[in-house]
Structure formats: structure tokens, C-alpha cells
C-alpha atoms as a PDB file:
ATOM      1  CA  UNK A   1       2.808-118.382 -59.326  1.00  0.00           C
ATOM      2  CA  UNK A   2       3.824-118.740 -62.740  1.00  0.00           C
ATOM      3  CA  UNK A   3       4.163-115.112 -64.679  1.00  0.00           C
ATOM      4  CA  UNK A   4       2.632-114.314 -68.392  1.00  0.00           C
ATOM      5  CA  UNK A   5       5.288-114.668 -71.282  1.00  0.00           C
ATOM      6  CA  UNK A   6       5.835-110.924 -72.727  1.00  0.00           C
ATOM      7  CA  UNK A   7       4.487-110.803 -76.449  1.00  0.00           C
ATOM      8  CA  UNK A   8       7.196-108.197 -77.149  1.00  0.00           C
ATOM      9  CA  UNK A   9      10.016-110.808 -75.275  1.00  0.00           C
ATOM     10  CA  UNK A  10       8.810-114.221 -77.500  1.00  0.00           C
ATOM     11  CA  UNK A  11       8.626-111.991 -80.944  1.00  0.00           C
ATOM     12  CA  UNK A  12      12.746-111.021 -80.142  1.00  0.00           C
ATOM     13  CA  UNK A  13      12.969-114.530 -79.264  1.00  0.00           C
ATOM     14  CA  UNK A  14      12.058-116.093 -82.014  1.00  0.00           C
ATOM     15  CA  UNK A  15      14.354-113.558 -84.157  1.00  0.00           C
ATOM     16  CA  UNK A  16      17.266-114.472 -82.329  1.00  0.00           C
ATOM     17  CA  UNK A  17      16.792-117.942 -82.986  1.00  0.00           C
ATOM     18  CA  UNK A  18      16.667-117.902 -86.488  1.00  0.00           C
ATOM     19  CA  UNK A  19      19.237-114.885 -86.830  1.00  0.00           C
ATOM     20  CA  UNK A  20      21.859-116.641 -84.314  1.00  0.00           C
ATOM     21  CA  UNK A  21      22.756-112.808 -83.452  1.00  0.00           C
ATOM     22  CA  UNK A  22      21.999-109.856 -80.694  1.00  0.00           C
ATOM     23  CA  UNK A  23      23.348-107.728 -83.291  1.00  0.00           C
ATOM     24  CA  UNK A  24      21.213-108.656 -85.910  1.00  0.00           C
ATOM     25  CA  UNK A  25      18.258-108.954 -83.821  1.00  0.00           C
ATOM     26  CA  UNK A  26      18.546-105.690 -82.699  1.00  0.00           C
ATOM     27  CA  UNK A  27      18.670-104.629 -85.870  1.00  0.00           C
ATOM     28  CA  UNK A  28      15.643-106.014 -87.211  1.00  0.00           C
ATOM     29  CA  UNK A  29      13.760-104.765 -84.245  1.00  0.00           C
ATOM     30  CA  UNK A  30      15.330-101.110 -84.453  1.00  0.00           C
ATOM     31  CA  UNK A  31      16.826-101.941 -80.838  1.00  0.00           C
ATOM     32  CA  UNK A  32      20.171-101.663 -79.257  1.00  0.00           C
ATOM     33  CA  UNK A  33      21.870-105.214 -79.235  1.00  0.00           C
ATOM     34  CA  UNK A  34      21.861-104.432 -74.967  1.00  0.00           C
ATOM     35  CA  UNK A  35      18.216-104.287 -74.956  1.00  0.00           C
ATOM     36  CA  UNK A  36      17.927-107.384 -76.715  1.00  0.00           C
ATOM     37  CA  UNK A  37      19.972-108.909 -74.415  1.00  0.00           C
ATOM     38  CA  UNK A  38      18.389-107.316 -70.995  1.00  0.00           C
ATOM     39  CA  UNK A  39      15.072-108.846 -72.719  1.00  0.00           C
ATOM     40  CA  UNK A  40      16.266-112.372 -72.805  1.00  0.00           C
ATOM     41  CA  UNK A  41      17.533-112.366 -69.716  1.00  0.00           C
ATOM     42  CA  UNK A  42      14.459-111.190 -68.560  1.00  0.00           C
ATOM     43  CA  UNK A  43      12.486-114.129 -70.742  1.00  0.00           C
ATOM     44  CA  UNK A  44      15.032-116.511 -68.938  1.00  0.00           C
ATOM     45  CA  UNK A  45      14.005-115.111 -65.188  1.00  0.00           C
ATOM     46  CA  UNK A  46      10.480-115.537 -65.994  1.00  0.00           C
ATOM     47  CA  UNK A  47      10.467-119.340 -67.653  1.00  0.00           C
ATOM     48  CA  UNK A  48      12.802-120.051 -64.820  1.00  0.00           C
ATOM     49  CA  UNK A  49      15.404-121.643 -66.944  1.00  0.00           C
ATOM     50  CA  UNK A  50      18.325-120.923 -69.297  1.00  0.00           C
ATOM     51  CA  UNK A  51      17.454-120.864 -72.904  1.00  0.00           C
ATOM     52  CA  UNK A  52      20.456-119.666 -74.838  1.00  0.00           C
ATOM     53  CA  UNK A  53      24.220-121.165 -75.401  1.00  0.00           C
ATOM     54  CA  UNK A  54      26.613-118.921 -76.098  1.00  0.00           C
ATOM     55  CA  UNK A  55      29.995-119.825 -78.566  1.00  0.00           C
ATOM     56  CA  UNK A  56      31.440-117.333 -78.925  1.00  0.00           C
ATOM     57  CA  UNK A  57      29.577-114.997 -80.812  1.00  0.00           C
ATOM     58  CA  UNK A  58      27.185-117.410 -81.980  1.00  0.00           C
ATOM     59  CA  UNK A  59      23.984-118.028 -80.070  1.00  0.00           C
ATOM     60  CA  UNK A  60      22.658-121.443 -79.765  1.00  0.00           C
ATOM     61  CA  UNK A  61      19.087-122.316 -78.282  1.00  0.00           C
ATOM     62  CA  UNK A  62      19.379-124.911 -75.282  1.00  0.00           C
ATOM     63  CA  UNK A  63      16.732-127.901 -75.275  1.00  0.00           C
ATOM     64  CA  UNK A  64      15.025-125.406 -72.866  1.00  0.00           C
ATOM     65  CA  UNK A  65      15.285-123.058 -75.623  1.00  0.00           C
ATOM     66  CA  UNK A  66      14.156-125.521 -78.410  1.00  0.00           C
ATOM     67  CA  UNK A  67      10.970-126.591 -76.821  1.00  0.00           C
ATOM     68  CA  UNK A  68       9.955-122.449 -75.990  1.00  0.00           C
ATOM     69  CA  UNK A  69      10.823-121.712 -80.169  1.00  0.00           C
ATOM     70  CA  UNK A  70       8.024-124.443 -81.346  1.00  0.00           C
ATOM     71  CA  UNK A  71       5.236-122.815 -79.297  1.00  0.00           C
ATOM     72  CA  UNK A  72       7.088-119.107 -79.783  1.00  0.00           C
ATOM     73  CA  UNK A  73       6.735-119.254 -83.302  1.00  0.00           C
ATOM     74  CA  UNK A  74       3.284-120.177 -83.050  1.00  0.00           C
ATOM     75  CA  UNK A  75       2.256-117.379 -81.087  1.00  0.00           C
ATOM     76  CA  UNK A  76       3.948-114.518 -82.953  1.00  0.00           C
ATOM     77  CA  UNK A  77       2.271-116.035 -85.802  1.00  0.00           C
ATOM     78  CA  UNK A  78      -1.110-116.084 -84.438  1.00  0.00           C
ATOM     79  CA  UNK A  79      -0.109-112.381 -83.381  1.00  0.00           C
ATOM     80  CA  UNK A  80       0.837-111.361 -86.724  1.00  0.00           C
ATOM     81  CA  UNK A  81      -2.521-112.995 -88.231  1.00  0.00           C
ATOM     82  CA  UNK A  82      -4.508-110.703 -85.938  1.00  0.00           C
ATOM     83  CA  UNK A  83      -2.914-107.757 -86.517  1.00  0.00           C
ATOM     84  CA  UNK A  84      -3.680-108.709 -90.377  1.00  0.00           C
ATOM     85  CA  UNK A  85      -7.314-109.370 -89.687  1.00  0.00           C
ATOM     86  CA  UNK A  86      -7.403-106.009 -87.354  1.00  0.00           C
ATOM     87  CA  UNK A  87      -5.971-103.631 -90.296  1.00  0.00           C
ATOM     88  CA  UNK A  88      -8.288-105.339 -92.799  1.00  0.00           C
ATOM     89  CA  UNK A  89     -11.226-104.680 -90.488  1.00  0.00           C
ATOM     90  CA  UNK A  90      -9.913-100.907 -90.800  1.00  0.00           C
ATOM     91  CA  UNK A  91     -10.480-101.058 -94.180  1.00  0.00           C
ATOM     92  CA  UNK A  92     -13.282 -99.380 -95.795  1.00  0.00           C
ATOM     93  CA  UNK A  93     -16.111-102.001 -96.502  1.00  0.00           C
ATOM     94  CA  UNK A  94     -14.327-104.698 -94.930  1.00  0.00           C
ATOM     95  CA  UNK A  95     -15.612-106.383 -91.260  1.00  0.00           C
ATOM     96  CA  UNK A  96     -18.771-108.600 -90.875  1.00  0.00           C
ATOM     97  CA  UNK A  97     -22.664-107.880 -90.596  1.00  0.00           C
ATOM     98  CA  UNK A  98     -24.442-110.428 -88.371  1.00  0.00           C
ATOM     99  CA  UNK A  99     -28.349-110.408 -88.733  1.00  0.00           C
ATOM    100  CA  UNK A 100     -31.200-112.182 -86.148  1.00  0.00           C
ATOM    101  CA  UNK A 101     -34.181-111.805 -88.385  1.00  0.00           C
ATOM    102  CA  UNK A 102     -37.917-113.665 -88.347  1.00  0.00           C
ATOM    103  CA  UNK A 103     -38.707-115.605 -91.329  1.00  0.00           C
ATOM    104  CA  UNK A 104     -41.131-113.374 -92.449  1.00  0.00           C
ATOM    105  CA  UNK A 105     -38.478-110.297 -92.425  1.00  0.00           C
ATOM    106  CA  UNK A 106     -36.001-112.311 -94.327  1.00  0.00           C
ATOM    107  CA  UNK A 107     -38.877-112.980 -96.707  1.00  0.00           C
ATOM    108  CA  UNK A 108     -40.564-109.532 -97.376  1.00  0.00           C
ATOM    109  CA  UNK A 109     -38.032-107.303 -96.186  1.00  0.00           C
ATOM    110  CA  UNK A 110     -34.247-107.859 -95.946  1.00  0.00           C
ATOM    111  CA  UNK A 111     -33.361-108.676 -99.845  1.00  0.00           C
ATOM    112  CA  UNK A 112     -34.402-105.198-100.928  1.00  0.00           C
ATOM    113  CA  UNK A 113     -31.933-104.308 -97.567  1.00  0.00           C
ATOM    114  CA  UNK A 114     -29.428-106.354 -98.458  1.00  0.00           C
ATOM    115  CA  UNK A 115     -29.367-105.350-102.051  1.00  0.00           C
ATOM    116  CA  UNK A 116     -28.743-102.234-101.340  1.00  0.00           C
ATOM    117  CA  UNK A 117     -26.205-102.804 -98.313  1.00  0.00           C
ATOM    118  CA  UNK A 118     -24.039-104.739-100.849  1.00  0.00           C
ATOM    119  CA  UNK A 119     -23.465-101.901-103.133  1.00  0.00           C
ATOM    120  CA  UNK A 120     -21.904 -99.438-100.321  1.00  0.00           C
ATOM    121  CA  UNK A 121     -20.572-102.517 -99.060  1.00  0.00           C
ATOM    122  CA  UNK A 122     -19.557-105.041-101.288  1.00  0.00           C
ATOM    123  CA  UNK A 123     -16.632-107.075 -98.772  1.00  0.00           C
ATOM    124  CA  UNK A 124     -18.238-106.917 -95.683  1.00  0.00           C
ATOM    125  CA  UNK A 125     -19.415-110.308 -94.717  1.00  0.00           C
ATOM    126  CA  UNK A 126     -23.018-110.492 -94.004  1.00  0.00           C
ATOM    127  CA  UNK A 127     -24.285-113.509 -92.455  1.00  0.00           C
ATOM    128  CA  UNK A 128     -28.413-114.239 -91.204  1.00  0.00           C
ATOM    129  CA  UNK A 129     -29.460-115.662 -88.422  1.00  0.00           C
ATOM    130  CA  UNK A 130     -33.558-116.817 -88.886  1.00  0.00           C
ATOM    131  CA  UNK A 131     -35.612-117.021 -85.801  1.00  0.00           C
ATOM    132  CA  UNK A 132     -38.765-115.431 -84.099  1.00  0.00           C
ATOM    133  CA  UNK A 133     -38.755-112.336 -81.847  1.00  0.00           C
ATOM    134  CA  UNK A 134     -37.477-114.602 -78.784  1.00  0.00           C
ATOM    135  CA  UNK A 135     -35.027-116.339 -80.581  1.00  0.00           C
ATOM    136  CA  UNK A 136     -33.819-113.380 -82.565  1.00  0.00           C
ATOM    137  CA  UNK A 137     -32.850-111.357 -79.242  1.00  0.00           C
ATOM    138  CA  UNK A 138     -31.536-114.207 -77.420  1.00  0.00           C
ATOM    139  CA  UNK A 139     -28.725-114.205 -80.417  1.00  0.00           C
ATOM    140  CA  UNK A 140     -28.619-110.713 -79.395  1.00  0.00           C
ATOM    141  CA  UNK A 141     -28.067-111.261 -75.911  1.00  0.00           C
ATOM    142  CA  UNK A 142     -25.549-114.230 -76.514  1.00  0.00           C
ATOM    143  CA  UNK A 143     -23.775-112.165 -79.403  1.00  0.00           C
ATOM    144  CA  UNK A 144     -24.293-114.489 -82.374  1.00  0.00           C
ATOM    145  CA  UNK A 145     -25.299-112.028 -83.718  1.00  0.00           C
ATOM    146  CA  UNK A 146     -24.954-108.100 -83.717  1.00  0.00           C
ATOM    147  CA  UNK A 147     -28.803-106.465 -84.799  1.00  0.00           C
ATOM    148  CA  UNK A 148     -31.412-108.347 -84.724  1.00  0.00           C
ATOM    149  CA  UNK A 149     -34.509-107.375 -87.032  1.00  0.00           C
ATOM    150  CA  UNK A 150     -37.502-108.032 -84.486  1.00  0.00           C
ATOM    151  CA  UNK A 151     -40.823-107.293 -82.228  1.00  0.00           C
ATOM    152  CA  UNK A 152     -40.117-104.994 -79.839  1.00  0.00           C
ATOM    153  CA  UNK A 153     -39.135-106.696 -76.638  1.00  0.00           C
ATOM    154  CA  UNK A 154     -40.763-106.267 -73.487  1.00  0.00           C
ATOM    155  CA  UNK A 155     -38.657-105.606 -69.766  1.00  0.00           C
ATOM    156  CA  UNK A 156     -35.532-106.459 -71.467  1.00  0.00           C
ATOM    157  CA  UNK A 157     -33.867-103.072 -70.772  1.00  0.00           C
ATOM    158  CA  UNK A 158     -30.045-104.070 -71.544  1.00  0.00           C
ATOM    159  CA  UNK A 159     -31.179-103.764 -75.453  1.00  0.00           C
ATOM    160  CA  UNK A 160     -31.848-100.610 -77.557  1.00  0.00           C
ATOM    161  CA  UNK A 161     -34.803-100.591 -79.298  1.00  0.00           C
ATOM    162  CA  UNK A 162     -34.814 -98.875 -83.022  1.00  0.00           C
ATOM    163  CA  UNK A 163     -38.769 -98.403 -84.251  1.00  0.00           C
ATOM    164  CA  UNK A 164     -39.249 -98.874 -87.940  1.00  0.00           C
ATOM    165  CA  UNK A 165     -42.368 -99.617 -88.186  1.00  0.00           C
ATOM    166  CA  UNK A 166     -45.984-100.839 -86.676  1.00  0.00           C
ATOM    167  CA  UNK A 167     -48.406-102.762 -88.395  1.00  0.00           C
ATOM    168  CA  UNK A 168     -52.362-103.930 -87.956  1.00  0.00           C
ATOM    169  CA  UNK A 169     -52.631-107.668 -87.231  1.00  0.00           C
ATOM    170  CA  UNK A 170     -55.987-108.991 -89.497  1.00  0.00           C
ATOM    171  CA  UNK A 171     -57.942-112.111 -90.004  1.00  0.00           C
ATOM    172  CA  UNK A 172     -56.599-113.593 -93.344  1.00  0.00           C
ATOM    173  CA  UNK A 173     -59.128-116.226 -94.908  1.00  0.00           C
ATOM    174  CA  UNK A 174     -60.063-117.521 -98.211  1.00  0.00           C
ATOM    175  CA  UNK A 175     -61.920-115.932-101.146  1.00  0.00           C
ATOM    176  CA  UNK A 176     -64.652-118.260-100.223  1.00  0.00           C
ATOM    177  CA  UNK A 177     -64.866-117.657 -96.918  1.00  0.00           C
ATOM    178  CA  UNK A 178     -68.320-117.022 -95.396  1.00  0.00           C
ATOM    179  CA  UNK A 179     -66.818-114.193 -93.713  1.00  0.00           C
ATOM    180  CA  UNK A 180     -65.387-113.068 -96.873  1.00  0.00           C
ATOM    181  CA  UNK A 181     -68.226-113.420 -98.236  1.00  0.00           C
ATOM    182  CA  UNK A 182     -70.533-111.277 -96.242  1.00  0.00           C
ATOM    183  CA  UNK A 183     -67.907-108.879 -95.865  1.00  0.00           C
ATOM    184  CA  UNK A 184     -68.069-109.435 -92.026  1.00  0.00           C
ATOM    185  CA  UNK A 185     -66.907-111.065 -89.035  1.00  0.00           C
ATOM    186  CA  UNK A 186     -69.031-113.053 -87.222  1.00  0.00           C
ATOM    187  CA  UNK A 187     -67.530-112.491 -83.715  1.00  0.00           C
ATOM    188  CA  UNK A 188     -69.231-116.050 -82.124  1.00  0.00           C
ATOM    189  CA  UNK A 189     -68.051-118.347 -84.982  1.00  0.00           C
ATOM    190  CA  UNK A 190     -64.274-117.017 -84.325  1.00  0.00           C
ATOM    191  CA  UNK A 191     -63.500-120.100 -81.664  1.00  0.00           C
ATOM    192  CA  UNK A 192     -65.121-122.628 -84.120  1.00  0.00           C
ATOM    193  CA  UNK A 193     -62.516-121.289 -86.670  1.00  0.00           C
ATOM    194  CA  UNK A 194     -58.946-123.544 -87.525  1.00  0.00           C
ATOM    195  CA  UNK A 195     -56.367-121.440 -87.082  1.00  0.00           C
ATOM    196  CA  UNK A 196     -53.381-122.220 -88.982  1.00  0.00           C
ATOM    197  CA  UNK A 197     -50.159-120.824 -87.624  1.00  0.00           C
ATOM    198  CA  UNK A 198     -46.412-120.587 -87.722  1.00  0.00           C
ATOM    199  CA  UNK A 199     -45.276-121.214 -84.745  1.00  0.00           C
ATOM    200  CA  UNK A 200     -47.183-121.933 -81.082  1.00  0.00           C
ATOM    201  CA  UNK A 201     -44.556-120.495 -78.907  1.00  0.00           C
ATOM    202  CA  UNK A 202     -44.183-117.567 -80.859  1.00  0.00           C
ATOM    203  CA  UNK A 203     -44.129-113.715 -80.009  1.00  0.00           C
ATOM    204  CA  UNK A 204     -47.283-113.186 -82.076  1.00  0.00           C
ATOM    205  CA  UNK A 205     -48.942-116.114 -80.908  1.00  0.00           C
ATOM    206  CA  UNK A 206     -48.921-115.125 -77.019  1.00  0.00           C
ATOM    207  CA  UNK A 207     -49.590-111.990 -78.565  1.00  0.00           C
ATOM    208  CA  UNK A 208     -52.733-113.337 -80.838  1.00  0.00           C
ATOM    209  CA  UNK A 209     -54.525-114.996 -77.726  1.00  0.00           C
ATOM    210  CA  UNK A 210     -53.990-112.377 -75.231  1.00  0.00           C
ATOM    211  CA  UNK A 211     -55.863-109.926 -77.960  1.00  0.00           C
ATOM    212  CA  UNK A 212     -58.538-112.711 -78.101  1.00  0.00           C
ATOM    213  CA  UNK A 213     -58.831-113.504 -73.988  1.00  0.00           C
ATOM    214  CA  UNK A 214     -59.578-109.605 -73.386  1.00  0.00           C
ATOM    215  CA  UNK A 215     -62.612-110.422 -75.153  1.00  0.00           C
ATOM    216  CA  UNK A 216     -63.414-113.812 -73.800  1.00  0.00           C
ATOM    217  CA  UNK A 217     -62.668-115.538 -76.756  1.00  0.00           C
ATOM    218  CA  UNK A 218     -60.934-118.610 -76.539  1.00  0.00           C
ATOM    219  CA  UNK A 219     -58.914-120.075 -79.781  1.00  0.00           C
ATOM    220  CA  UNK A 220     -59.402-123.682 -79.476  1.00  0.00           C
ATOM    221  CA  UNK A 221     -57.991-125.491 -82.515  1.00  0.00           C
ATOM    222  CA  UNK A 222     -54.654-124.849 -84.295  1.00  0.00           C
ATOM    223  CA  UNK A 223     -52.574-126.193 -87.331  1.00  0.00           C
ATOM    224  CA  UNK A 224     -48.969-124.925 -86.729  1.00  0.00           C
ATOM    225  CA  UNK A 225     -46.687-124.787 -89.603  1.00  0.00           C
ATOM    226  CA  UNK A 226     -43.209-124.126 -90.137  1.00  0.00           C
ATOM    227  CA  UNK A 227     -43.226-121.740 -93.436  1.00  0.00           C
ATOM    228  CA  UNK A 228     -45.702-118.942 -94.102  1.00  0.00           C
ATOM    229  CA  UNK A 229     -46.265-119.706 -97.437  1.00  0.00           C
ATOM    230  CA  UNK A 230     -47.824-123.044 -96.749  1.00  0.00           C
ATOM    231  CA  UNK A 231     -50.052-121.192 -94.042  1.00  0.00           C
ATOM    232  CA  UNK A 232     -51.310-118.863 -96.900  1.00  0.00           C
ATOM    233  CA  UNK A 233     -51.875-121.766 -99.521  1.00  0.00           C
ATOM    234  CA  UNK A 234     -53.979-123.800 -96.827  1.00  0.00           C
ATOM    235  CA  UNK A 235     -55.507-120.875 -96.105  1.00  0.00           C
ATOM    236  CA  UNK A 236     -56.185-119.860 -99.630  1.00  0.00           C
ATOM    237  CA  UNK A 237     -57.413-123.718-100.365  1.00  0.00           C
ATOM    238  CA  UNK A 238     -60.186-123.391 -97.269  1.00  0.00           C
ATOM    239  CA  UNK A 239     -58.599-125.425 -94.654  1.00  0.00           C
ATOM    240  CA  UNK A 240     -58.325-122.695 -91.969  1.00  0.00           C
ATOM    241  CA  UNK A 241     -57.627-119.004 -91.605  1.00  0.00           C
ATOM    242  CA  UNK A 242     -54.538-117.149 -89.825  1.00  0.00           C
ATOM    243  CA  UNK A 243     -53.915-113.972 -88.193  1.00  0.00           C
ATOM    244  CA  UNK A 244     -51.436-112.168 -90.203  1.00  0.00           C
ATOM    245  CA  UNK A 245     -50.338-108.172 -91.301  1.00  0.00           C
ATOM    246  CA  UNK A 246     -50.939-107.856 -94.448  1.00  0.00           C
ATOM    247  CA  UNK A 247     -47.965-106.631 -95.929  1.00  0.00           C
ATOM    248  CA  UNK A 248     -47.074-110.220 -95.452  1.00  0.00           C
ATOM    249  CA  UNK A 249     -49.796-111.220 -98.046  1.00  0.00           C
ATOM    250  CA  UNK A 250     -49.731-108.218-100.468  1.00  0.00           C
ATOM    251  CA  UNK A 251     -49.562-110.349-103.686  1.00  0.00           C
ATOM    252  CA  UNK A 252     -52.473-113.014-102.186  1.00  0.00           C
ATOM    253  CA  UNK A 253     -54.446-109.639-100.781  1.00  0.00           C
ATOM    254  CA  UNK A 254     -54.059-108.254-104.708  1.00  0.00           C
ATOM    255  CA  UNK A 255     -55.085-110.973-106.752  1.00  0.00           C
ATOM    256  CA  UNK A 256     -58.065-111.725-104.273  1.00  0.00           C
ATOM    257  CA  UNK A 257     -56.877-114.735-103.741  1.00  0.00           C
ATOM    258  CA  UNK A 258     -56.783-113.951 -99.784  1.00  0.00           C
ATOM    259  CA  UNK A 259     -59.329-111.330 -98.219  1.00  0.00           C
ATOM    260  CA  UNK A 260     -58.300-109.531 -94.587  1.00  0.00           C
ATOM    261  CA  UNK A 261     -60.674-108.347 -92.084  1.00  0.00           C
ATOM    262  CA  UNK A 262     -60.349-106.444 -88.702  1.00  0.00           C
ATOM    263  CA  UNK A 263     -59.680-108.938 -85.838  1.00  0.00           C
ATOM    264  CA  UNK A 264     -61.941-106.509 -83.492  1.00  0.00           C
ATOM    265  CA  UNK A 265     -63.159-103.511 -82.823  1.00  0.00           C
ATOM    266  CA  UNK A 266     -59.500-102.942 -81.320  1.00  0.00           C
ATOM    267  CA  UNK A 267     -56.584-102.572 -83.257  1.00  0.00           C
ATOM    268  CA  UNK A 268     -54.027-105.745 -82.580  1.00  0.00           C
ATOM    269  CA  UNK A 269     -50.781-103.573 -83.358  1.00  0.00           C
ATOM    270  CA  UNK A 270     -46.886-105.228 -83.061  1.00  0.00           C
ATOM    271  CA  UNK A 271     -43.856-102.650 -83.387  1.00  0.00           C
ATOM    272  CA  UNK A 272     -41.163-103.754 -85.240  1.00  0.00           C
ATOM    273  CA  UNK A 273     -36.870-102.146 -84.923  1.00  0.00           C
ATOM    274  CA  UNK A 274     -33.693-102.825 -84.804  1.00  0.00           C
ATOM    275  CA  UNK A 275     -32.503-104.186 -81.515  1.00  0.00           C
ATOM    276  CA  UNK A 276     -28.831-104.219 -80.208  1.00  0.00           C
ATOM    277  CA  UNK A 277     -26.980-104.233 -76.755  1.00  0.00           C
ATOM    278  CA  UNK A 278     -27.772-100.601 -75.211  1.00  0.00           C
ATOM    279  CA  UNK A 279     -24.537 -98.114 -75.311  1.00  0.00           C
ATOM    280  CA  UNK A 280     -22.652-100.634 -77.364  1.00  0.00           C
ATOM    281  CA  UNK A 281     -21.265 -98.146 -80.274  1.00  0.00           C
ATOM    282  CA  UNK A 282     -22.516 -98.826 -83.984  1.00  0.00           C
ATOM    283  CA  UNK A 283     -20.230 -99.361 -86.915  1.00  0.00           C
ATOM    284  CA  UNK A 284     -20.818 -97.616 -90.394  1.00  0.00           C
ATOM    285  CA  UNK A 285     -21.754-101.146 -91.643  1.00  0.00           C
ATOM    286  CA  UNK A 286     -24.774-101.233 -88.518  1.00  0.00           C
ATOM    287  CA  UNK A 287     -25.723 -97.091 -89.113  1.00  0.00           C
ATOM    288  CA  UNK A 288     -25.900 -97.982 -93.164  1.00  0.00           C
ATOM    289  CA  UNK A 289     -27.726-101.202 -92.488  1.00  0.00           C
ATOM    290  CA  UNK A 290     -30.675 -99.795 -90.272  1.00  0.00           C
ATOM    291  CA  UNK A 291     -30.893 -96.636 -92.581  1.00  0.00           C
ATOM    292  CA  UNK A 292     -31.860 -98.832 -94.870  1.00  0.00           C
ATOM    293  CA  UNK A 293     -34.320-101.025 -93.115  1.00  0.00           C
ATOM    294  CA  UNK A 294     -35.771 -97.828 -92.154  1.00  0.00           C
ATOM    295  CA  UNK A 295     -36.296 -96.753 -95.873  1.00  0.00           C
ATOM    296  CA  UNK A 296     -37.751-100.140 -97.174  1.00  0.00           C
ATOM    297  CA  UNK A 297     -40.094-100.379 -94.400  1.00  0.00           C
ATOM    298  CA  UNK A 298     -41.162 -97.141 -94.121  1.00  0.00           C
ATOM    299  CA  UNK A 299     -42.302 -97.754 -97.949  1.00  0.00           C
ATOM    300  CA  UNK A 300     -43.893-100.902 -96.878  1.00  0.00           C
ATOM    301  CA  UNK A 301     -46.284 -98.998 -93.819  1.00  0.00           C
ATOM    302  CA  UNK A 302     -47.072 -96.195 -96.471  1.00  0.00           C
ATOM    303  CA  UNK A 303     -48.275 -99.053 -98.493  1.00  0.00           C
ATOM    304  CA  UNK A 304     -49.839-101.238 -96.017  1.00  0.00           C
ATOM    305  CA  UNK A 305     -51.933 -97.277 -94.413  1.00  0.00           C
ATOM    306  CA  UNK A 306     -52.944 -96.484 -98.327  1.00  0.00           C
END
């Protein structure tokens, strides 16, 4: 059974081989010049061969010896590189951020976050991960990334859920709309409807048609689209409608350019946090960050209820 190389035992190592001396070593490692020598005797017994000449009171590295220095310098520099990156990381502001965030998030609500974030934290790397709900906690759950900006997930009890906000799904449809028109829904023309969509497989899709099936309604034809401002511009143009919050459509919703209406009679509500592995300790960077999620979108759902 071959045993581990000591950290401590390859750092005095590679000293010794540059300085040529115990004594020196020793010095440069505030050790006696014995311990430096019980420690390479020690490296010796565990590589099972003899590394050092001695002449006189020079020391010499054997071919043994040579071949251990190129990979021994190597690792006490890869050693020393951490240590760097660890007492950076202990800086204030320093370390990384990493986000899982839906499109529409990184749209509507992160810059404002961000904005902010990057004044209290101006060197802390912040990188974003875009996905839906599903994909945003699997990122989570594989540790791409370290919050994830999301629905709240159902049965997945390893993750912490942070609430920020819930909002009211609506119908979304043009100005021109007959519905928008008359001000009303009518309930049996809903399955004759296009529904233009971003994404089938979606948390608020499954979530969309299970609203619609307790009511016997069945969504037959759907345009899925990969950006939700093309969704809103087909929609404003008359070639469908969508099921959206509106705080997604604010501007479209004040310029009448888009008009929302109640789904049902029911409201169709989604809750929106932070999530993040359960018990796993939060850095100031992951405290500020939510903080201030929590203030833009509690601004946003005092909006969205007024």
C-alpha cells in the first residue's frame, strides 16, 4: 500500500534542494537542522528510496531525488496558489456570487439587484446561470451554482426555500382582442384560443394546464417561443394570447398595448424565493444578495396589488 506524501515533508524538500543545506533549511523553516533531517528521512521511508547524496556538507539530490523535485515543486506551488486564493477569499468583498435565475427574473428583476450588490460589493465575482424553475434548482442541486432565483419547488426537501414574493397568473391578449374588448372572458372560447408560450416543459406550463384541467378545459394549440418579448409582440400583433403575471408586462399593460384578465374564478398563484442547499451556511455576499431581492420584489408585488 503506497502511503500519502506529507505536504509539510515535500515543502522542506524542495528547500533543501535549492538551498543544498539542513542548516539553512532549517532556518528558513524556523526548524532545528535535526528536524529537518528526521523529516527527510522520513520522506525517504515513505517513497521507499534514497533521495539525497551527501559530500560532505553539501547535499546533492540523487536521480531518485531529481525526478521527486519536478513534481515537488509543482505541488508546493499549487499549495502556495491556494493559500493565495483562500486569504483573498477572506478579504472583504472578494469571493464569487453564482446565480440560477429564469429569464424572466434576469429580465425584470436582477439588474436593479445586481446594481445594487455591486456597490457593497464591487470584487466579488458574480456570474448567472439562465434557466426555468427545473433547470435553475438542478444547478442548485449539482452546485453550479450557489442561489438560485426560482418557483418554489415541490418534495424537494434537501433545499431551503426563501419566499419573496407571489404573484396572480392572467390572460394577456391584445388591445383588440374580443375579450378585451368586452371586458370579459368568454370561458368556452378559451380552448379555441393560440396560446403562445415560452417554454412547453416548463414549471408554469405544467402549472398553466393543471389550473385549466380542474375545470375541464383542455388547451389544445400552442406556439412555444424561446424569449418573452417575442411572446408579448405576437401577442400584441393578434396572433395568440399567453398566460403571464403581469409585472412581467408592466410597460405593455401601461401603454394599453396589452390588456390582462382573470384566468378564472380561482386565483392561479406561483411563489417565488431564494433556494439553496438546506443547513448549508450563507456568506455576507448570499445574506446581502437576497436582502436585496427581497427589497426589489417586494416593490414589484406592492406594485403589481395597487
Amino acid at each position: 500500500m503506497k502511503v500519502t506524501i506529507d505536504s509539510q515533508q515535500l515543502h522542506a524538500f524542495v528547500i533543501l534542494a535549492r538551498t543544498g543545506s539542513f542548516t539553512q533549511t532549517a532556518r528558513e523553516l524556523f526548524l532545528t537542522q535535526s528536524a529537518i533531517s528526521h523529516s527527510m528521512k522520513a520522506l525517504e521511508r515513505d517513497v521507499g528510496c534514497r533521495l539525497l547524496d551527501r559530500l560532505g556538507r553539501k547535499i546533492t539530490l540523487t536521480q531518485a531525488g531529481e525526478h521527486l523535485l519536478k513534481h515537488a515543486e509543482t505541488v508546493v506551488s499549487e499549495m502556495r496558489q491556494a493559500r493565495a486564493g483562500l486569504d483573498e477569499l477572506g478579504k472583504w468583498g472578494r469571493g464569487r456570487l453564482r446565480i440560477g435565475a429564469s429569464a424572466t427574473t434576469c429580465q425584470y428583476v436582477l439588474p436593479a439587484v445586481l446594481r445594487e450588490f455591486k456597490e457593497s460589493f464591487p470584487q466579488c465575482h458574480v456570474t448567472i446561470e439562465p434557466g426555468d424553475s427545473r433547470e435553475s434548482i438542478e444547478a442548485v442541486d449539482q452546485q453550479r451554482v450557489d442561489l438560485a432565483l426560482t418557483l418554489q419547488p415541490q418534495g424537494e426537501d434537501q433545499f431551503a426555500f426563501i419566499p419573496l414574493f407571489t404573484d396572480d397568473m392572467c390572460f394577456l391578449v391584445s388591445a383588440l382582442h374580443p375579450w378585451a374588448v368586452a371586458g370579459h372572458v368568454t370561458r368556452s372560447e378559451i380552448p379555441k384560443q393560440n396560446f403562445i408560450i415560452y417554454k412547453k416543459g416548463s414549471v408554469t406550463w405544467r402549472m398553466t394546464e393543471a389550473y385549466f384541467r380542474e375545470d375541464d378545459v383542455v388547451l389544445n394549440t400552442v406556439i412555444e417561443l424561446g424569449s418573452m418579448e417575442a411572446i408579448k409582440e405576437l401577442v400584441k400583433v393578434g396572433l395568440g394570447i399567453t398566460v403571464l403575471a403581469p409585472w412581467v408586462a408592466r410597460e405593455e399593460l401601461a401603454k394599453g398595448s396589452l390588456v390582462s384578465l382573470p384566468v378564472g374564478r380561482r386565483k392561479f398563484r406561483r411563489h417565488w424565493g431564494i433556494v439553496h442547499w438546506r443547513g448549508r451556511r450563507l456568506t455576507l455576499a448570499e445574506e446581502t444578495f437576497i436582502g436585496l431581492c427581497r427589497s426589489a420584489t417586494g416593490e414589484l408585488s406592492a406594485k403589481e396589488e395597487g
